[in-house]
C-alpha atoms as a PDB file:
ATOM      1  CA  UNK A   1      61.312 130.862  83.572  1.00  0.00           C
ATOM      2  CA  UNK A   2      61.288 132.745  87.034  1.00  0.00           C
ATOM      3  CA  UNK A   3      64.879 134.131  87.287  1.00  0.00           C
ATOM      4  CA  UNK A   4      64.445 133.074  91.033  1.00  0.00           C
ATOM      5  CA  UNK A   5      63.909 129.012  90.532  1.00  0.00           C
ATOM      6  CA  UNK A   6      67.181 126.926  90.780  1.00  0.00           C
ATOM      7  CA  UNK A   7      66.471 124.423  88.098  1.00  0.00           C
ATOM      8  CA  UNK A   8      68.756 122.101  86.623  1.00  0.00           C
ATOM      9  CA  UNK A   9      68.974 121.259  82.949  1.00  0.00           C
ATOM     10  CA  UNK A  10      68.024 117.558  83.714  1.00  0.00           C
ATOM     11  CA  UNK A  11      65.375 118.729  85.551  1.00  0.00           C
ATOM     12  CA  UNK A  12      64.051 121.272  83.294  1.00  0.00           C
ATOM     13  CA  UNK A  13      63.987 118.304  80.527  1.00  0.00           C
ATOM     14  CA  UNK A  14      61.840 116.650  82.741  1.00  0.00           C
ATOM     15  CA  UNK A  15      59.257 119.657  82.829  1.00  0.00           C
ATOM     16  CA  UNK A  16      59.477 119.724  79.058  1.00  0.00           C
ATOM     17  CA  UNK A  17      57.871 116.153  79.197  1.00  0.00           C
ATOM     18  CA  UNK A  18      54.881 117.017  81.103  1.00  0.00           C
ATOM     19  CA  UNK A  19      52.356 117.242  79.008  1.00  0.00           C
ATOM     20  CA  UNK A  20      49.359 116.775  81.058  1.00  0.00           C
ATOM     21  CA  UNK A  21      47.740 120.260  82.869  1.00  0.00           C
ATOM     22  CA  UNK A  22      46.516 118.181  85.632  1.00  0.00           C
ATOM     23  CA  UNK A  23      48.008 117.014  88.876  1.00  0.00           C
ATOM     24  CA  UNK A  24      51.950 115.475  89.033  1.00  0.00           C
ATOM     25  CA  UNK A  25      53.459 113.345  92.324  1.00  0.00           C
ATOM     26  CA  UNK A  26      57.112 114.493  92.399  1.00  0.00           C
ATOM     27  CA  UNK A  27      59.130 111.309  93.947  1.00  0.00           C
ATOM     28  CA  UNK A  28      62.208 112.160  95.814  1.00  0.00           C
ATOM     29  CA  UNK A  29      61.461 115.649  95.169  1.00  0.00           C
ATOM     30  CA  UNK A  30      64.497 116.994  97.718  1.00  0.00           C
ATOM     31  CA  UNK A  31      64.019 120.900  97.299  1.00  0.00           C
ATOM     32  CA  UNK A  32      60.555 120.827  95.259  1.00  0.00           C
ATOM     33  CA  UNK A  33      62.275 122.939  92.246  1.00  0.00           C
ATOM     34  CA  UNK A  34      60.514 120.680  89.948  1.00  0.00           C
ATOM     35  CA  UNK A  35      57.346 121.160  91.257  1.00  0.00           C
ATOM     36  CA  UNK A  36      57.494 124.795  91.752  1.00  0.00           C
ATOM     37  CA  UNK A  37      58.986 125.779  88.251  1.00  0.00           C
ATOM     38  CA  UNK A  38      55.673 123.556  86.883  1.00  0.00           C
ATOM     39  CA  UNK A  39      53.382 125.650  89.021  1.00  0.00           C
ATOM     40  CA  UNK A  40      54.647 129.087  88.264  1.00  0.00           C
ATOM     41  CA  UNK A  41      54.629 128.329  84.197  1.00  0.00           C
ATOM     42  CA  UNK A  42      50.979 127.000  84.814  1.00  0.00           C
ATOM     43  CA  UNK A  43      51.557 123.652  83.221  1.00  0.00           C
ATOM     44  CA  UNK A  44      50.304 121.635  85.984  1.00  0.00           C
ATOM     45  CA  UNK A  45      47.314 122.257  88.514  1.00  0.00           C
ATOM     46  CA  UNK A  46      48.327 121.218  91.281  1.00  0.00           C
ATOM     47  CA  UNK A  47      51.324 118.838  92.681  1.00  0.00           C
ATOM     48  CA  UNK A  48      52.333 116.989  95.300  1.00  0.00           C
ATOM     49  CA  UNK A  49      55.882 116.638  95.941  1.00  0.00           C
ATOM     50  CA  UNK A  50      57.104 113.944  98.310  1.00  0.00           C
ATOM     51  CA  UNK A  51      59.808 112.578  99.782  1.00  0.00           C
ATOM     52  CA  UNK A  52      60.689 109.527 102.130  1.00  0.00           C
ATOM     53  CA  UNK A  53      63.233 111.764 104.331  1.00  0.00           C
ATOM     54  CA  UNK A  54      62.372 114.568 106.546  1.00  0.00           C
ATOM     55  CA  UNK A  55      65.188 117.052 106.066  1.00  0.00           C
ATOM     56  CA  UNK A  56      64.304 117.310 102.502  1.00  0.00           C
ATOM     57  CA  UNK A  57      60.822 117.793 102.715  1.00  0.00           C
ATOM     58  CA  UNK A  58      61.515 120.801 105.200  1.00  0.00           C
ATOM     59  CA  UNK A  59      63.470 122.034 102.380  1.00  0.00           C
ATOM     60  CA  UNK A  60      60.236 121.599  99.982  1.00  0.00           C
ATOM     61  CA  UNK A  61      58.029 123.521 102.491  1.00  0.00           C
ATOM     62  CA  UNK A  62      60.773 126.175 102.961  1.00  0.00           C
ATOM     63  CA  UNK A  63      60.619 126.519  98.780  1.00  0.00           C
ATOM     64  CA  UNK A  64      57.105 126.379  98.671  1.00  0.00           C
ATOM     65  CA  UNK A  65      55.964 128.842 100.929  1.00  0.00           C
ATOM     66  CA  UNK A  66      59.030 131.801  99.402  1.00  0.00           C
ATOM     67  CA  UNK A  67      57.257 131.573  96.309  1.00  0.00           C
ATOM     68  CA  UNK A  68      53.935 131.484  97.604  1.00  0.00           C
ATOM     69  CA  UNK A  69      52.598 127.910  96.095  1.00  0.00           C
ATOM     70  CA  UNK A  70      51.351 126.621  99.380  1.00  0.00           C
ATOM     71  CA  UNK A  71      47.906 126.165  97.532  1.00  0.00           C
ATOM     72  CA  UNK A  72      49.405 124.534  94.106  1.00  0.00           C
ATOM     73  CA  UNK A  73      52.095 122.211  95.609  1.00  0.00           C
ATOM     74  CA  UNK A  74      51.193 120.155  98.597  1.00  0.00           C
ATOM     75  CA  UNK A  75      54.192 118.695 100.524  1.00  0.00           C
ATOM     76  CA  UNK A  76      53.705 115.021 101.642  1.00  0.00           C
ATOM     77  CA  UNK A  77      55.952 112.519 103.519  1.00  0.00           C
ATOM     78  CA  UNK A  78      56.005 109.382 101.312  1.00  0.00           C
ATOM     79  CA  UNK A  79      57.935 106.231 100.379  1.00  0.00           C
ATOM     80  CA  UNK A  80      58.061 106.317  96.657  1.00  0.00           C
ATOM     81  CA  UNK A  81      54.359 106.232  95.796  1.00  0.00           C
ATOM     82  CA  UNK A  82      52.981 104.652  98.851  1.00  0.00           C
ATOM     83  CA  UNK A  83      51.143 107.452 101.078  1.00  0.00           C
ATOM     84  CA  UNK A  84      49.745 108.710  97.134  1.00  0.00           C
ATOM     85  CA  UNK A  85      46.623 107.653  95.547  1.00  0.00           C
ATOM     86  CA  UNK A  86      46.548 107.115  91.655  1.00  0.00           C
ATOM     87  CA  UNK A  87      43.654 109.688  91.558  1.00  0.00           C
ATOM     88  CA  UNK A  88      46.152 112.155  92.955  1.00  0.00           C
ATOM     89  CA  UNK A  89      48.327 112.354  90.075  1.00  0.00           C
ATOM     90  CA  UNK A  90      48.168 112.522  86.127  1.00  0.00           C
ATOM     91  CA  UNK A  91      51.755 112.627  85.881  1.00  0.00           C
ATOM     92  CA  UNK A  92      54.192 110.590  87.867  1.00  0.00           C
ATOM     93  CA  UNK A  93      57.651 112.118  87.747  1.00  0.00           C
ATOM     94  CA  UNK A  94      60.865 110.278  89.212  1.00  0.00           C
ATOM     95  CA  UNK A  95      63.821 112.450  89.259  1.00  0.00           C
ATOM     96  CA  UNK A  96      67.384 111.534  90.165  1.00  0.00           C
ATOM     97  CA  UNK A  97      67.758 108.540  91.490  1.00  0.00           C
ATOM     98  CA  UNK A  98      69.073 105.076  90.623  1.00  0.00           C
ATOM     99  CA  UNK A  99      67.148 103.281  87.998  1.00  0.00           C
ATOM    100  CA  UNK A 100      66.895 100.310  90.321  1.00  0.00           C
ATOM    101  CA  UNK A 101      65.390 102.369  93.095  1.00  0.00           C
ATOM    102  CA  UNK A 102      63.103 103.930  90.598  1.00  0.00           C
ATOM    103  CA  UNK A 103      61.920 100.142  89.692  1.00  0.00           C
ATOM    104  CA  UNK A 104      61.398  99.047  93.025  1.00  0.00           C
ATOM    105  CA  UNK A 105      58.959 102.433  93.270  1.00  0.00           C
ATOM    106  CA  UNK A 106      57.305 101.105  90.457  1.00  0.00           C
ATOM    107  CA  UNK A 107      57.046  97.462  91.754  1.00  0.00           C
ATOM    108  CA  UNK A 108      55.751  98.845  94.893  1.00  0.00           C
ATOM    109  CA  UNK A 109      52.944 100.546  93.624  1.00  0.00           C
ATOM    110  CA  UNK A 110      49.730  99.207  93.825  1.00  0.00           C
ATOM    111  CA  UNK A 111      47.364 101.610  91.685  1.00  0.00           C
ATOM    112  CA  UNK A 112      45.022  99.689  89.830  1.00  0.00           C
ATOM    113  CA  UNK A 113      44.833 102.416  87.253  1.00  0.00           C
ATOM    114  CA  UNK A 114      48.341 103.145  85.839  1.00  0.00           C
ATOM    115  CA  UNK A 115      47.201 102.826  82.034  1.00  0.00           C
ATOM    116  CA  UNK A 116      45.996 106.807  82.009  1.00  0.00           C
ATOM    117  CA  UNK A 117      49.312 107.809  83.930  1.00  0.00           C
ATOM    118  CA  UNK A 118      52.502 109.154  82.086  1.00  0.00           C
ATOM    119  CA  UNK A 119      55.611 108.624  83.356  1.00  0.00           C
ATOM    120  CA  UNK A 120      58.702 110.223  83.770  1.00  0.00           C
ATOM    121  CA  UNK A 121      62.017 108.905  84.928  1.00  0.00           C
ATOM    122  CA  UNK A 122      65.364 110.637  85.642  1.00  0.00           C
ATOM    123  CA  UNK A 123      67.263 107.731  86.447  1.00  0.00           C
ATOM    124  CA  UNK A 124      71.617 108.706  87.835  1.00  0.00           C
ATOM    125  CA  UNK A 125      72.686 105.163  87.263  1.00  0.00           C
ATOM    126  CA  UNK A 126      71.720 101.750  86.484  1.00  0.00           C
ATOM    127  CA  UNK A 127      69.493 103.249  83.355  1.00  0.00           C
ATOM    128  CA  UNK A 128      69.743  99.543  81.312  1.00  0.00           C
ATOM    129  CA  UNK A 129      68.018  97.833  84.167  1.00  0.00           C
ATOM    130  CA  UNK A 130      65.613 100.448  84.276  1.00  0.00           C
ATOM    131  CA  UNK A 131      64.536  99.889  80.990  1.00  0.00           C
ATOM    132  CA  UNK A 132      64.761  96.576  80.883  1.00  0.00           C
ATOM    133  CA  UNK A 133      62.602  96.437  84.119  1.00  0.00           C
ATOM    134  CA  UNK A 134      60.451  98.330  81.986  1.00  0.00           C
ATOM    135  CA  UNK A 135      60.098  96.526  79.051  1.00  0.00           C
ATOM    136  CA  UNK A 136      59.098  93.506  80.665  1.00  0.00           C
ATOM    137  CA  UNK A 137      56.620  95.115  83.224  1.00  0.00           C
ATOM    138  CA  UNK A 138      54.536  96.732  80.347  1.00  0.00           C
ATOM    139  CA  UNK A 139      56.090 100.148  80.752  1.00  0.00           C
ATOM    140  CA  UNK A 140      55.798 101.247  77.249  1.00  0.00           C
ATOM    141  CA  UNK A 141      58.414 103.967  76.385  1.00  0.00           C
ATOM    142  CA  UNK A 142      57.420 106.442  74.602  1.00  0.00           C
ATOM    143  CA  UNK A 143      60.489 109.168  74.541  1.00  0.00           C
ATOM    144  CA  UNK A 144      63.757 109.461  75.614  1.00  0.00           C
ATOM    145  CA  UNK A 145      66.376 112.606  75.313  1.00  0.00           C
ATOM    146  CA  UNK A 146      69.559 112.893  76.594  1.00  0.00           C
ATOM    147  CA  UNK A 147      70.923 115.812  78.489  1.00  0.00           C
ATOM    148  CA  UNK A 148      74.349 116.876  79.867  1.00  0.00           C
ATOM    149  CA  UNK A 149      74.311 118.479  83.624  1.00  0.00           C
ATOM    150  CA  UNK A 150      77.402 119.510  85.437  1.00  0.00           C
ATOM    151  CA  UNK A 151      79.771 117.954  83.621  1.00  0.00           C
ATOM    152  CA  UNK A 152      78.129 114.646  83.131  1.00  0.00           C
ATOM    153  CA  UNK A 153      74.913 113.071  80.818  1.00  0.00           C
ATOM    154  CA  UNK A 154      71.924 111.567  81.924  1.00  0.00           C
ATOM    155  CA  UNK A 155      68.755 110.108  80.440  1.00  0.00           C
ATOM    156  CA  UNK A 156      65.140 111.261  80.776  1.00  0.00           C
ATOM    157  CA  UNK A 157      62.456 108.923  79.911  1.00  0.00           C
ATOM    158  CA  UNK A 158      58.749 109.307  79.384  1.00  0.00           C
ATOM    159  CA  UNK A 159      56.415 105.943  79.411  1.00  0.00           C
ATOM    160  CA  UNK A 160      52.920 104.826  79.491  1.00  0.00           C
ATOM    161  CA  UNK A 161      51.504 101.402  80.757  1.00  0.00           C
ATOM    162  CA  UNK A 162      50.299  99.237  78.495  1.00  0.00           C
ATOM    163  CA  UNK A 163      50.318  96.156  80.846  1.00  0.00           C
ATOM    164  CA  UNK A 164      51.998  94.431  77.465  1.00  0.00           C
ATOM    165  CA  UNK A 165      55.594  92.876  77.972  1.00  0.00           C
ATOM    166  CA  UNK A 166      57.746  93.989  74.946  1.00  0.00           C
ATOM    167  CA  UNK A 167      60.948  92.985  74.394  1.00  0.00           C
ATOM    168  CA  UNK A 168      64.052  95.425  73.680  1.00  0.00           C
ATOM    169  CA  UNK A 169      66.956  94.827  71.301  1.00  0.00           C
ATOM    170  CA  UNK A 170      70.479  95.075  73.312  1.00  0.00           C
ATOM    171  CA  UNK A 171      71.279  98.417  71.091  1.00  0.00           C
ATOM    172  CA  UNK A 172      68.314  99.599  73.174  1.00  0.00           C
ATOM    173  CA  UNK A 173      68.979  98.124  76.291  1.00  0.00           C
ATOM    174  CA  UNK A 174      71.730 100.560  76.204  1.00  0.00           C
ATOM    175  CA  UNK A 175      70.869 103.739  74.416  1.00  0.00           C
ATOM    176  CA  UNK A 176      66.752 103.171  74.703  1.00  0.00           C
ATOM    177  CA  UNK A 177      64.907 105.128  72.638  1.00  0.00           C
ATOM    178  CA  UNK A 178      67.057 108.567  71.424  1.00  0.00           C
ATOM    179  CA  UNK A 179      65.693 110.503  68.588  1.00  0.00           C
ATOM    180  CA  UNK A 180      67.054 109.058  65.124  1.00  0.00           C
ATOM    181  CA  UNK A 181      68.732 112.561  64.397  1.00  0.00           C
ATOM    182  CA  UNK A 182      71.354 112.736  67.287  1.00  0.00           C
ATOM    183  CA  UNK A 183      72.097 116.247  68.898  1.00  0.00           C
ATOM    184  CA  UNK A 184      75.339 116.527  70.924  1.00  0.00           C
ATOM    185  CA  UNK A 185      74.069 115.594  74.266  1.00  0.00           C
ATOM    186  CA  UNK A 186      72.676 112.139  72.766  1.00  0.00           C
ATOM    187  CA  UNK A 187      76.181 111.592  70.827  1.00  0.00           C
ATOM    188  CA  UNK A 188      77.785 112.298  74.292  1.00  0.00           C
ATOM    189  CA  UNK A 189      75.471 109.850  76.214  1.00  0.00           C
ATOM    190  CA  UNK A 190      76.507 106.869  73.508  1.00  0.00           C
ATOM    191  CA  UNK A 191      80.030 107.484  74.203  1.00  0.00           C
ATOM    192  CA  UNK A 192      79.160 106.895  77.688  1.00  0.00           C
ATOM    193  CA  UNK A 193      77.215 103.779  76.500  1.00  0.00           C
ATOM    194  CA  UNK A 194      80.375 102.595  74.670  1.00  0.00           C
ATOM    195  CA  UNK A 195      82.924 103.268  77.967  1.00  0.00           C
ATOM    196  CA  UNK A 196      80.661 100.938  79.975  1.00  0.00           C
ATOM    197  CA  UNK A 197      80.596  98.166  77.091  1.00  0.00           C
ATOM    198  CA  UNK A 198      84.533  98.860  76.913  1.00  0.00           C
ATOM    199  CA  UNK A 199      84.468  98.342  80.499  1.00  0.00           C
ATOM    200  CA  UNK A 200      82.679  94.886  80.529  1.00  0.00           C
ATOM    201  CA  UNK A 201      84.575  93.315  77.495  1.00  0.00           C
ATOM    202  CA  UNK A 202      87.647  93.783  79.509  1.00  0.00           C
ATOM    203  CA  UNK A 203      85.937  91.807  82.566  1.00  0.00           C
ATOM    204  CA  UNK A 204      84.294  89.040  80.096  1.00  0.00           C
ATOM    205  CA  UNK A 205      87.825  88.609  78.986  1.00  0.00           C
ATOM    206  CA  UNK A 206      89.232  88.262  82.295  1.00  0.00           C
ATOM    207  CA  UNK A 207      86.468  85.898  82.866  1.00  0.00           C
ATOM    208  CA  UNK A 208      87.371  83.698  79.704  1.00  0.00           C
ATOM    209  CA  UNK A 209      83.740  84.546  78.863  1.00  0.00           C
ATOM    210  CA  UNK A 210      83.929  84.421  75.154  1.00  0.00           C
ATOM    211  CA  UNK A 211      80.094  84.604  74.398  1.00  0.00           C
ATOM    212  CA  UNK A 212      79.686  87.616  76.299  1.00  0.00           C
ATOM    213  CA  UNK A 213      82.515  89.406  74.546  1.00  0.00           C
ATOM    214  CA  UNK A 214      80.978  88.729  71.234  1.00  0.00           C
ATOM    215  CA  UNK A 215      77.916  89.843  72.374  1.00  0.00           C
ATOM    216  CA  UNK A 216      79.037  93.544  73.630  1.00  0.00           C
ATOM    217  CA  UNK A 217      81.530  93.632  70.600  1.00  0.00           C
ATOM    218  CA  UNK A 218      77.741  93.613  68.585  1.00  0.00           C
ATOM    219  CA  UNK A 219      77.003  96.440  70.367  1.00  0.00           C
ATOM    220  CA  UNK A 220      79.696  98.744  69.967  1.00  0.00           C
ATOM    221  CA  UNK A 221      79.530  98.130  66.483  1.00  0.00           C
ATOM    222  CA  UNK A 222      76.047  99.274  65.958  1.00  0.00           C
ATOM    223  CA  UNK A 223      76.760 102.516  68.544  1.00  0.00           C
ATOM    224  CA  UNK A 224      79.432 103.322  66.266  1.00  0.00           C
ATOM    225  CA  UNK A 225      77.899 103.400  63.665  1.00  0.00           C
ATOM    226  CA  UNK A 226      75.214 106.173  64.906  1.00  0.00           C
ATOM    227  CA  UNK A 227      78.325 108.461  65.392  1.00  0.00           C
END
């Protein structure tokens, strides 16, 4: 890695995912670090990184042009992936964010040809209703790692679509899809899982809502138990 690129852990997780040596479409790509460290370890060929804001995509330009990509990474004014065509991009990659933001991106689009796509999300937040909104909209997953990043633990998620609804269990609902041998950062992301459960038992119970206590009490069992 180019001692010179200010990459973040979660973001370098999602450059491990790429596997495709074609084209990517960076969404929300704010400085374009993610599109320049893929470029100058030649595991894309070209990229486009876009944003919906101005003052970020003068950032991207600034970025591009001190490490001389301007030929590799294009920098393109866009709202989520509606100024890109699906034969610009192999690899869709949609970086930090809220997971319902990065759904409504996904509902927006209008490519005909997703199925030879791979995606990859980053969501900050709202991660269950990403997945969920996944699940039902044919997204198939097809890996998820955790990763801890200045002082707190997200998810990255690579997918493919399928077009084939699939339904998820509520264990995965809230963990998704972590490798069955759990390194630190996954057993740190559960323990996350398990505050937010903690968190809605105590509202279900202010709520008199018996069924829904039960149900998150399931849960926590079966997170438990992978610890």
């Amino acid at each position: 890695m180019n001692k010179n690129v200010k990459i973040s852990k979660r973001l370098l997780k999602c450059a491990k995912m790429v596997t495709s040596k074609g084209n990517i479409a960076d969404v929300g790509t704010d400085h374009a670090y993610l599109p320049i460290y893929l470029a100058l370890t030649n595991k894309i060929s070209h990229a486009i990184a876009c944003d919906i804001h101005k003052e970020p995509l003068n950032n991207a330009k600034s970025n591009v042009k001190l490490f001389n990509l301007e030929n590799a990474v294009e920098v393109r004014q866009s709202d989520g992936l509606k100024n890109i065509s699906s034969s610009e991009a192999d690899t869709v990659v949609i970086a930090g964010m809220g997971g319902n933001l990065i759904a409504k991106i996904l509902k927006d689009c209008k490519w005909e040809n997703k199925k030879d796509k791979e995606f990859i999300f980053q969501p900050m937040k709202y991660e269950n209703n990403l997945r969920v909104y996944l699940s039902k909209m044919g997204y198939e997953i097809k890996k998820e790692i955790a990763v801890k990043c200045s002082g707190k633990v997200y998810t990255v998620i690579k997918a493919n679509y399928t077009a084939q609804p699939y339904e998820l269990t509520p264990t995965q609902v809230y963990i998704g899809f972590l490798p069955d041998h759990l390194n630190d950062d996954a057993k740190c992301y559960i323990r996350k899982q398990l505050n937010d459960l903690y968190n809605r038992i105590k509202g279900a119970i202010a709520k008199g809502l018996k069924d829904q206590e039960a149900y998150y009490l399931k849960i926590i069992k079966k997170l438990k138990k992978l610890l």
